[in-house]
C-alpha atoms as a PDB file:
ATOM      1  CA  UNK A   1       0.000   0.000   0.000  1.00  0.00           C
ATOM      2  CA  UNK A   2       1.731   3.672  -1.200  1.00  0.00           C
ATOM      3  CA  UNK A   3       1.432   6.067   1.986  1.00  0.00           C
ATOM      4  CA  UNK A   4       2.435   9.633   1.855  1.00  0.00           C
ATOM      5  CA  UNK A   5       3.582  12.040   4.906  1.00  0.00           C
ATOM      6  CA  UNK A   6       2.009  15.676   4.260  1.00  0.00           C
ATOM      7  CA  UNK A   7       4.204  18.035   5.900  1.00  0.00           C
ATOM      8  CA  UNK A   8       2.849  21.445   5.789  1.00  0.00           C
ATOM      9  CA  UNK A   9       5.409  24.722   5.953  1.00  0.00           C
ATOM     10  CA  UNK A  10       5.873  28.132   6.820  1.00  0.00           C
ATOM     11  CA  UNK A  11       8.979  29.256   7.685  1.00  0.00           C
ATOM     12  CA  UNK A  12      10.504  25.869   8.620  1.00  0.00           C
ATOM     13  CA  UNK A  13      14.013  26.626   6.488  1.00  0.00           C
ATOM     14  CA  UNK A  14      15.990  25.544   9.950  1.00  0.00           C
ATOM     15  CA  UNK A  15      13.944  22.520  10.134  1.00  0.00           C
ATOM     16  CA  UNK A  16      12.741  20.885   6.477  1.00  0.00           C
ATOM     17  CA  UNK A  17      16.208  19.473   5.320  1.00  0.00           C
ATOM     18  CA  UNK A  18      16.580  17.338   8.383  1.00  0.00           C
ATOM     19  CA  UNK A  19      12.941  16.491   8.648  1.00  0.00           C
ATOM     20  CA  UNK A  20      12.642  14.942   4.783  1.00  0.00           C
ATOM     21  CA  UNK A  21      15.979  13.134   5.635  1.00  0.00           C
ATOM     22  CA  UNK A  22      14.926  11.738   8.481  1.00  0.00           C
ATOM     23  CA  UNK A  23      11.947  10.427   7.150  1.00  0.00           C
ATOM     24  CA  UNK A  24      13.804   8.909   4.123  1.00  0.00           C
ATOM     25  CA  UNK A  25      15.974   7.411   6.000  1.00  0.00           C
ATOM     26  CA  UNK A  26      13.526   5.335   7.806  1.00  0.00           C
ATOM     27  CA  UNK A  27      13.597   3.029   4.312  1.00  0.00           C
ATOM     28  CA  UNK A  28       9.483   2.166   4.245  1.00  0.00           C
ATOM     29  CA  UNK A  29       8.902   0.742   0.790  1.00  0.00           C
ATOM     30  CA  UNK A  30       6.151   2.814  -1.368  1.00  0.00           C
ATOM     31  CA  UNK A  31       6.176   5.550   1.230  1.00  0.00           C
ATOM     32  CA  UNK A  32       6.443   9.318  -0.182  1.00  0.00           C
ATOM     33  CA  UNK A  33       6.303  12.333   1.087  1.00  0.00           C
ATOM     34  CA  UNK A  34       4.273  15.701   0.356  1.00  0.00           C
ATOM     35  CA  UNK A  35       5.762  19.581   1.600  1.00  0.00           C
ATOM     36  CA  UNK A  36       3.096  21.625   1.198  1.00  0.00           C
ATOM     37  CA  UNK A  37       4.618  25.307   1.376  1.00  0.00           C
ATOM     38  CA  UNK A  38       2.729  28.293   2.134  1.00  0.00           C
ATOM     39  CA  UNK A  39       5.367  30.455  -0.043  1.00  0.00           C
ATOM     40  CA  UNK A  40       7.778  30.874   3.392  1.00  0.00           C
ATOM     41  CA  UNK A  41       9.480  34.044   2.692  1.00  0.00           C
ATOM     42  CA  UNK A  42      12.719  32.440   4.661  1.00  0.00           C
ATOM     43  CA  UNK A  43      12.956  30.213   1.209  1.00  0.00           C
ATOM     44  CA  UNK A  44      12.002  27.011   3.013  1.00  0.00           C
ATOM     45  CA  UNK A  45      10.207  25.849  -0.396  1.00  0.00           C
ATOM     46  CA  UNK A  46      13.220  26.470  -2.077  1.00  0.00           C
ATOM     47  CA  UNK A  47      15.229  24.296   0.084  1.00  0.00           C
ATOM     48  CA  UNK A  48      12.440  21.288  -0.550  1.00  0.00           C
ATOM     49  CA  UNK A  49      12.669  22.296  -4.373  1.00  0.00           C
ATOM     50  CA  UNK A  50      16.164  21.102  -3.960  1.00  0.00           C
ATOM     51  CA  UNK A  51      15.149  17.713  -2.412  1.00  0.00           C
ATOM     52  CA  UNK A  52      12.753  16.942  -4.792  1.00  0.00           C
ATOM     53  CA  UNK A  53      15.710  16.631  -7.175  1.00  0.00           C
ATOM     54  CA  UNK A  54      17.293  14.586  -4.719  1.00  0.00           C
ATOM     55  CA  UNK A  55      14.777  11.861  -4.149  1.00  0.00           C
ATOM     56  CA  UNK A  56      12.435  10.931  -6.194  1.00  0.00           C
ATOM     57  CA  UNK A  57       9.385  10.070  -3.642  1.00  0.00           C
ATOM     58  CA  UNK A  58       9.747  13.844  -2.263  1.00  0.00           C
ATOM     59  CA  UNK A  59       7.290  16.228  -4.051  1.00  0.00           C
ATOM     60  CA  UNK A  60       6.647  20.036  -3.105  1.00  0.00           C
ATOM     61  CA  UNK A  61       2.955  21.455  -3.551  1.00  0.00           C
ATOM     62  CA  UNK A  62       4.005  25.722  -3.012  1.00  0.00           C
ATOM     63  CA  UNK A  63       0.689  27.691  -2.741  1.00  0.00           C
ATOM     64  CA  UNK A  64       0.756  31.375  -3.616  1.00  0.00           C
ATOM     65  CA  UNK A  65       0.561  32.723   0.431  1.00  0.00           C
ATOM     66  CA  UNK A  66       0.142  32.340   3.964  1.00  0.00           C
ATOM     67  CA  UNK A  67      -3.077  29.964   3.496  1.00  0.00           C
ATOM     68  CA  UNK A  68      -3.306  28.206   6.643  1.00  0.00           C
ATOM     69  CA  UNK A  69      -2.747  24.933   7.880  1.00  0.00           C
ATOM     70  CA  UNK A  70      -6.237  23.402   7.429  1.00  0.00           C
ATOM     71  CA  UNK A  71      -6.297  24.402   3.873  1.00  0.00           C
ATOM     72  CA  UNK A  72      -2.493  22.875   3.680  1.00  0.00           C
ATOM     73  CA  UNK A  73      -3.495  20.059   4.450  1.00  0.00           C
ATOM     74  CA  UNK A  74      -6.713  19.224   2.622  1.00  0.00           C
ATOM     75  CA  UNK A  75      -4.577  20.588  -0.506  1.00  0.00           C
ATOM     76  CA  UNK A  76      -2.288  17.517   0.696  1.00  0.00           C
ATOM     77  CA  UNK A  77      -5.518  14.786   1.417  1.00  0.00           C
ATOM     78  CA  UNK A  78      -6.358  15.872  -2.333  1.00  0.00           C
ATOM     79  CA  UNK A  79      -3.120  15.202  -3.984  1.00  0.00           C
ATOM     80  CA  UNK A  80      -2.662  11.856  -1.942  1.00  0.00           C
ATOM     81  CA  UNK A  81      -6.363  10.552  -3.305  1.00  0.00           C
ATOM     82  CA  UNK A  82      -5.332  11.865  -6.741  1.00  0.00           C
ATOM     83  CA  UNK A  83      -2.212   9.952  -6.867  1.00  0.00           C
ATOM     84  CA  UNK A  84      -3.732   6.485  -5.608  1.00  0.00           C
ATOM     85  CA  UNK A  85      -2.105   6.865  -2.046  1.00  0.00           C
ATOM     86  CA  UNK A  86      -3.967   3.982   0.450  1.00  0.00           C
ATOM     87  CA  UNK A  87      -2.272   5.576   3.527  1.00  0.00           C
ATOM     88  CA  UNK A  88      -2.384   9.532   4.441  1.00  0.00           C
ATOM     89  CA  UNK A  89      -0.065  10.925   7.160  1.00  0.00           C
ATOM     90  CA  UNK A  90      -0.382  13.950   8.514  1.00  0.00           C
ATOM     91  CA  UNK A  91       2.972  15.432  10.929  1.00  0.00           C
ATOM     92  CA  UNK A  92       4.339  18.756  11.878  1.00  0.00           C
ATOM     93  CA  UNK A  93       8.035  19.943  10.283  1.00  0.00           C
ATOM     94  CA  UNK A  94       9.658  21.319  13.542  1.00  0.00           C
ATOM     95  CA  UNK A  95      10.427  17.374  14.783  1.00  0.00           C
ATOM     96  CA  UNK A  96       7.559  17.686  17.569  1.00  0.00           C
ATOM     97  CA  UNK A  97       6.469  14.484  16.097  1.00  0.00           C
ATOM     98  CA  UNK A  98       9.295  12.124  15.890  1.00  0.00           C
ATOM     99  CA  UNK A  99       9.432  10.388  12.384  1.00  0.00           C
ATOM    100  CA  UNK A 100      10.824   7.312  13.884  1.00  0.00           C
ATOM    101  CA  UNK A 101       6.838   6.774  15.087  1.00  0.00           C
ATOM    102  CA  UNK A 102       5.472   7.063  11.862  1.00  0.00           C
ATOM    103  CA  UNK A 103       5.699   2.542  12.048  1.00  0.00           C
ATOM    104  CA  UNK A 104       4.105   2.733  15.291  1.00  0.00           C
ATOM    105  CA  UNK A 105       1.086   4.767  13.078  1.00  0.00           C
ATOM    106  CA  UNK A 106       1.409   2.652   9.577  1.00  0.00           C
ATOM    107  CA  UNK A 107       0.736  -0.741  12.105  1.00  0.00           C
ATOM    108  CA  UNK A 108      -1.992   1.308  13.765  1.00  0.00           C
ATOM    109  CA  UNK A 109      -3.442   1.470   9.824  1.00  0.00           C
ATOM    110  CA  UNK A 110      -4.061  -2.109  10.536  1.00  0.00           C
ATOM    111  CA  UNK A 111      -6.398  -1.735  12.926  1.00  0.00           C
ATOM    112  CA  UNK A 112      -7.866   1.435  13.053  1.00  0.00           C
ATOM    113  CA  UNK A 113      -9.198   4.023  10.196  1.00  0.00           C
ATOM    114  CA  UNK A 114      -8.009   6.883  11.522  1.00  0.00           C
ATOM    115  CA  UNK A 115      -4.556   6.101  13.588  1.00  0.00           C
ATOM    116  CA  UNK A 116      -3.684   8.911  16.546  1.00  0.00           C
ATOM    117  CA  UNK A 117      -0.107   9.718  17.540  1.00  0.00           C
ATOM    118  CA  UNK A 118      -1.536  10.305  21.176  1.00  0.00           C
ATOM    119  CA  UNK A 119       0.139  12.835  23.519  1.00  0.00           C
ATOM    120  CA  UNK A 120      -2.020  11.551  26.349  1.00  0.00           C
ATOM    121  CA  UNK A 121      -3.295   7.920  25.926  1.00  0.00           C
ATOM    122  CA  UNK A 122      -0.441   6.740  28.369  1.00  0.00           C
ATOM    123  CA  UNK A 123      -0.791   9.495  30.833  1.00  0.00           C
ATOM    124  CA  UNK A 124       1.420  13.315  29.838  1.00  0.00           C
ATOM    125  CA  UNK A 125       4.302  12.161  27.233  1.00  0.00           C
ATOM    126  CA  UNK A 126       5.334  15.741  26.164  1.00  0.00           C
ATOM    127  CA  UNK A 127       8.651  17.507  26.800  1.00  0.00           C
ATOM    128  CA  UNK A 128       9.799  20.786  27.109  1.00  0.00           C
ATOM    129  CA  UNK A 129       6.458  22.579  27.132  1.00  0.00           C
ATOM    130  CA  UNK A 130       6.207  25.014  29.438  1.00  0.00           C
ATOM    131  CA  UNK A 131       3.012  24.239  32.003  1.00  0.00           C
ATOM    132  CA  UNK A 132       0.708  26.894  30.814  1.00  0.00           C
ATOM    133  CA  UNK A 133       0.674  25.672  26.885  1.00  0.00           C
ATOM    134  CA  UNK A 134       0.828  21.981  28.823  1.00  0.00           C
ATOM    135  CA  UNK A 135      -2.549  22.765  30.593  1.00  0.00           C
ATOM    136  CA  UNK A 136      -4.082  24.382  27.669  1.00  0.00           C
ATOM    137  CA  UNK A 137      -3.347  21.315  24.882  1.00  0.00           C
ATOM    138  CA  UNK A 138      -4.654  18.839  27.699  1.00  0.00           C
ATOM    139  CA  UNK A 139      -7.796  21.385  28.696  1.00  0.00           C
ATOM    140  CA  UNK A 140      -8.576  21.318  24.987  1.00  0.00           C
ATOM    141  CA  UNK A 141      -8.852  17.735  24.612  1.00  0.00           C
ATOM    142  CA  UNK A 142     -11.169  17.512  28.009  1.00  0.00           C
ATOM    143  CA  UNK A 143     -13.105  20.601  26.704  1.00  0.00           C
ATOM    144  CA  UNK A 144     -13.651  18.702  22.947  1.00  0.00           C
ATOM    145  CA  UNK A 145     -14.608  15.157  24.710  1.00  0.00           C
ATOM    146  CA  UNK A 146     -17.219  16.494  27.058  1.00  0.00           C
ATOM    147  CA  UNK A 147     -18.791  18.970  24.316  1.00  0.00           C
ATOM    148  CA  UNK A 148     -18.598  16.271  21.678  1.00  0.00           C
ATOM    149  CA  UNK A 149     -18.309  13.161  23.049  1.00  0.00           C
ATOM    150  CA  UNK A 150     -15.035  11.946  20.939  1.00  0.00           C
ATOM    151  CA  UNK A 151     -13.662   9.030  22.429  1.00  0.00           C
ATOM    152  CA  UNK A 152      -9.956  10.452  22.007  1.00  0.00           C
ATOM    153  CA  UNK A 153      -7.156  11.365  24.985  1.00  0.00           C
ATOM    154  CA  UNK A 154      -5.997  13.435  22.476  1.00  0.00           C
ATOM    155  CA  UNK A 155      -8.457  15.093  20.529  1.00  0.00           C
ATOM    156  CA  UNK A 156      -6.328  17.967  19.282  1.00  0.00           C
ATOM    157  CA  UNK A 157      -3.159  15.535  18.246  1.00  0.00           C
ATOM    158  CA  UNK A 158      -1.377  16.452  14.811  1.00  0.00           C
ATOM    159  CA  UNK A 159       0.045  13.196  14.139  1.00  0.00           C
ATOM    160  CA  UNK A 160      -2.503  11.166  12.453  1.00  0.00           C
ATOM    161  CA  UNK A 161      -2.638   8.566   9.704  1.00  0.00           C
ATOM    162  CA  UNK A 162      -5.387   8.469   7.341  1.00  0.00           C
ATOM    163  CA  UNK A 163      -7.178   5.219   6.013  1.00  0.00           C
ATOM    164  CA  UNK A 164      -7.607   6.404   1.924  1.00  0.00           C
ATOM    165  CA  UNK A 165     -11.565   5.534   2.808  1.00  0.00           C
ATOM    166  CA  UNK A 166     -11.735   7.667   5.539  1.00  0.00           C
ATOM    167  CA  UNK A 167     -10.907  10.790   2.869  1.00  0.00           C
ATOM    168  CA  UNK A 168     -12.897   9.778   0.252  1.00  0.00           C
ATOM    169  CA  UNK A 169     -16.170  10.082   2.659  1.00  0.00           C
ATOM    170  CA  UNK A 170     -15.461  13.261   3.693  1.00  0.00           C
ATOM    171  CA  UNK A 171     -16.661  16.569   1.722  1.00  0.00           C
ATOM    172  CA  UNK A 172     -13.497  18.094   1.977  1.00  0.00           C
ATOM    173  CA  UNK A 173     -14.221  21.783   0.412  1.00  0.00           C
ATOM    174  CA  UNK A 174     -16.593  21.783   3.592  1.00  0.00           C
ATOM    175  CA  UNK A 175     -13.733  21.654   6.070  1.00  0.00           C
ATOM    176  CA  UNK A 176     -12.646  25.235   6.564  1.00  0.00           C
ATOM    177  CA  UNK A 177     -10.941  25.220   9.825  1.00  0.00           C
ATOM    178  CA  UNK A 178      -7.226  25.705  11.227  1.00  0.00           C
ATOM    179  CA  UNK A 179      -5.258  24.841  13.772  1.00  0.00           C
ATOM    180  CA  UNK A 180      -6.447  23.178  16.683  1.00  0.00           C
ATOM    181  CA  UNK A 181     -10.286  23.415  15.369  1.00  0.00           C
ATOM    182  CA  UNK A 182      -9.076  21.546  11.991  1.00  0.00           C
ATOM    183  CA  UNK A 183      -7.880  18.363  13.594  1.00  0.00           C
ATOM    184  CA  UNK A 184     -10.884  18.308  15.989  1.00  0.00           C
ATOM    185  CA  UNK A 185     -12.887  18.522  12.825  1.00  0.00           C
ATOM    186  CA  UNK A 186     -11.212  16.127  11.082  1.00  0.00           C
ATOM    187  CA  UNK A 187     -11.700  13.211  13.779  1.00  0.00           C
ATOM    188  CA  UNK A 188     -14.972  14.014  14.955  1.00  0.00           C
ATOM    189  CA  UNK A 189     -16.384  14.004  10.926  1.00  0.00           C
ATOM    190  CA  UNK A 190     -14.514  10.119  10.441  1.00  0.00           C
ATOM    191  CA  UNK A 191     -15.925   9.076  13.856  1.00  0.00           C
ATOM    192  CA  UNK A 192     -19.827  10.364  12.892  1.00  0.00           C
ATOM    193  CA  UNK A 193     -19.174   8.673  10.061  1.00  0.00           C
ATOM    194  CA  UNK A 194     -18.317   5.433  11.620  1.00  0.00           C
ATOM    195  CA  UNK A 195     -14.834   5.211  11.369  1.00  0.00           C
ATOM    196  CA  UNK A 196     -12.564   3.826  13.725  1.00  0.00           C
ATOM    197  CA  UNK A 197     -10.589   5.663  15.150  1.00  0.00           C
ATOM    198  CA  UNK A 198      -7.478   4.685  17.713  1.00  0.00           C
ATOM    199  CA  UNK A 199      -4.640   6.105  19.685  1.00  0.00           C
ATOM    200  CA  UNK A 200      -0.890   4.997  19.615  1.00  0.00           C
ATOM    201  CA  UNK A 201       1.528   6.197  22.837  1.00  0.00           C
ATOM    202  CA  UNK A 202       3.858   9.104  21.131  1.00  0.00           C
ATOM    203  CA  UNK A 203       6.362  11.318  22.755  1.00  0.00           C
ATOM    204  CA  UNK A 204       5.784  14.943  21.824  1.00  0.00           C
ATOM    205  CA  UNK A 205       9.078  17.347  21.992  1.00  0.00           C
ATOM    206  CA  UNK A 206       8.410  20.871  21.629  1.00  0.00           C
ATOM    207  CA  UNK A 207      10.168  22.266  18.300  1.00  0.00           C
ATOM    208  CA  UNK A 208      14.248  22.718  18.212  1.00  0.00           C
ATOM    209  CA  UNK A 209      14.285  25.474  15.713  1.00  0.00           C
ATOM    210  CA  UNK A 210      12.018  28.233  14.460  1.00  0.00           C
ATOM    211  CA  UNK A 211       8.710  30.045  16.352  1.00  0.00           C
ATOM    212  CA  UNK A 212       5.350  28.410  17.642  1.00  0.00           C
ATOM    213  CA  UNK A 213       2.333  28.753  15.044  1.00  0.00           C
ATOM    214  CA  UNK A 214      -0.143  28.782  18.425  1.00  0.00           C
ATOM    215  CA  UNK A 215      -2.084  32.071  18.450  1.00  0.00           C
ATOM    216  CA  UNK A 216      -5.432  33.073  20.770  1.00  0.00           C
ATOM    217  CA  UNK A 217      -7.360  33.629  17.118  1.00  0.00           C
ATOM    218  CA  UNK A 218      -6.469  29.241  16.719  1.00  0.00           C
ATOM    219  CA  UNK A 219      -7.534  28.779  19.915  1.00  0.00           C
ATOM    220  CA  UNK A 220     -10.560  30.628  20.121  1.00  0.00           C
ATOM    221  CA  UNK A 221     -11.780  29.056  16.938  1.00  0.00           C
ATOM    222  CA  UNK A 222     -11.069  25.631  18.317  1.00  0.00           C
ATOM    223  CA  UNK A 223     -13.638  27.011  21.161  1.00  0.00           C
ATOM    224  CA  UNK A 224     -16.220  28.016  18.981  1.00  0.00           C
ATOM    225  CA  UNK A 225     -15.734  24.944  16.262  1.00  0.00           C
ATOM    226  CA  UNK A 226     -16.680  22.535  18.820  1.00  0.00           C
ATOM    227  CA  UNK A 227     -19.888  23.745  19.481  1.00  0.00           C
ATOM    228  CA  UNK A 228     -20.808  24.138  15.513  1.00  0.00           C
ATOM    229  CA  UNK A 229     -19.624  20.408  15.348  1.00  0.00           C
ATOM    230  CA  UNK A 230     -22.074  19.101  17.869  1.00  0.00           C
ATOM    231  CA  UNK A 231     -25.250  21.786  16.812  1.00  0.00           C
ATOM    232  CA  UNK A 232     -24.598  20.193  13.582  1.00  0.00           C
ATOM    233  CA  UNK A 233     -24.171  16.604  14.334  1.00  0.00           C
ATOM    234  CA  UNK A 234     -27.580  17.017  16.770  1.00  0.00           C
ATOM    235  CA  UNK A 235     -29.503  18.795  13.937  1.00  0.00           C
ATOM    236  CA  UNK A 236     -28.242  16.638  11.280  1.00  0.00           C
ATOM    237  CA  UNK A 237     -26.496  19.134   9.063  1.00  0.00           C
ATOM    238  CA  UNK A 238     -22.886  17.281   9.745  1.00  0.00           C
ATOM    239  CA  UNK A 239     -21.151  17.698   6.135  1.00  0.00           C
END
């Protein structure tokens, strides 16, 4: 089965090089991966342009601006069901999420539909987060469970892998969201659906190089998103 990692970017240029090598280096047969650039102005997609002439299962998707990282990575699901891919990963660039898990979330493919790197599924595995971003990822997760009803530890996790099913049954021009919001979205749309979804014990490190993403705006939409997800689900206008 061909999988792809989708690694979205903005200004990852201290990060990308070592992130695509250290995924290649983990040898999986048939498994490619997808930078999906948001035109970094530090010249990250150049740097992945280079790559892509360096191995040939590394492809760069650069959009024209600072599009966001929902829309990054539906661009991504899109290219991955266009170019017959049975497994879709989804991972951050800044080495948060350790490539040397992405096995532990291919095997998880076996079992589950939608596989979750899981932060909290074997009590707190993160490092080097100070307590107040700590409390707010885990207070996030609590929030989205008792709102929703998501059977997740981790509802907000960024390291997932994708079933090609699971994308094919969602509308995906009708998922708008960012941030936080988009992978609550994401997971609570496969599990309405039916899916299965299931949680694999990570270790999440807090980026070596480069700034934090997090803003209140992603936050506060993660707020409000989980309401319109269960308003919706209640009054049957889930898309």
């Amino acid at each position: 089965m061909k999988s792809l990692v989708i690694i979205p970017t903005y200004n990852e240029r201290d990060n990308i090089t070592q992130m695509i090598n250290a995924v290649q280096a983990l040898g999986i047969a048939d498994m490619h991966t997808l930078v999906v650039d948001d035109h970094s102005p530090d010249g990250t997609g150049d740097l992945v342009e280079a790559m892509t002439r360096l191995y040939k299962d590394v492809f760069l998707l650069q959009r024209s601006g600072k599009l966001g990282l929902g829309t990054a990575y539906v661009a991504g699901f899109k290219f991955a069901l266009e170019h017959g891919y049975e497994r879709i990963l989804e991972m951050d660039a800044d080495f948060s999420h350790d490539p040397k898990d992405i096995p532990k979330l291919l095997d998880g493919s076996e079992r589950f539909d939608v596989t979750i790197g899981s932060r909290y599924v074997n009590g707190v595995n993160v490092v080097n987060w100070p307590l107040r971003r700590l409390l707010l990822s885990m207070g996030a997760s609590f929030y989205t469970r008792v709102v929703t009803g998501l059977p997740l530890h981790d509802c907000t996790a960024g390291f997932v892998c994708y079933r090609r099913k699971v994308l094919e049954s969602l509308n995906l021009d009708k998922i708008q969201s960012d941030g936080y919001s988009f992978q609550i979205e994401m997971k609570f749309k496969a599990w309405k659906k039916g899916f299965t979804l299931g949680e694999v014990p990570i270790i999440f490190i807090d980026r070596r190089m480069g700034e934090s993403k997090m803003s209140k705006k992603i936050v506060h939409e993660a707020y409000m998103m989980v309401w319109k997800l269960k308003l919706q689900s209640l009054f049957g206008r889930l898309k």
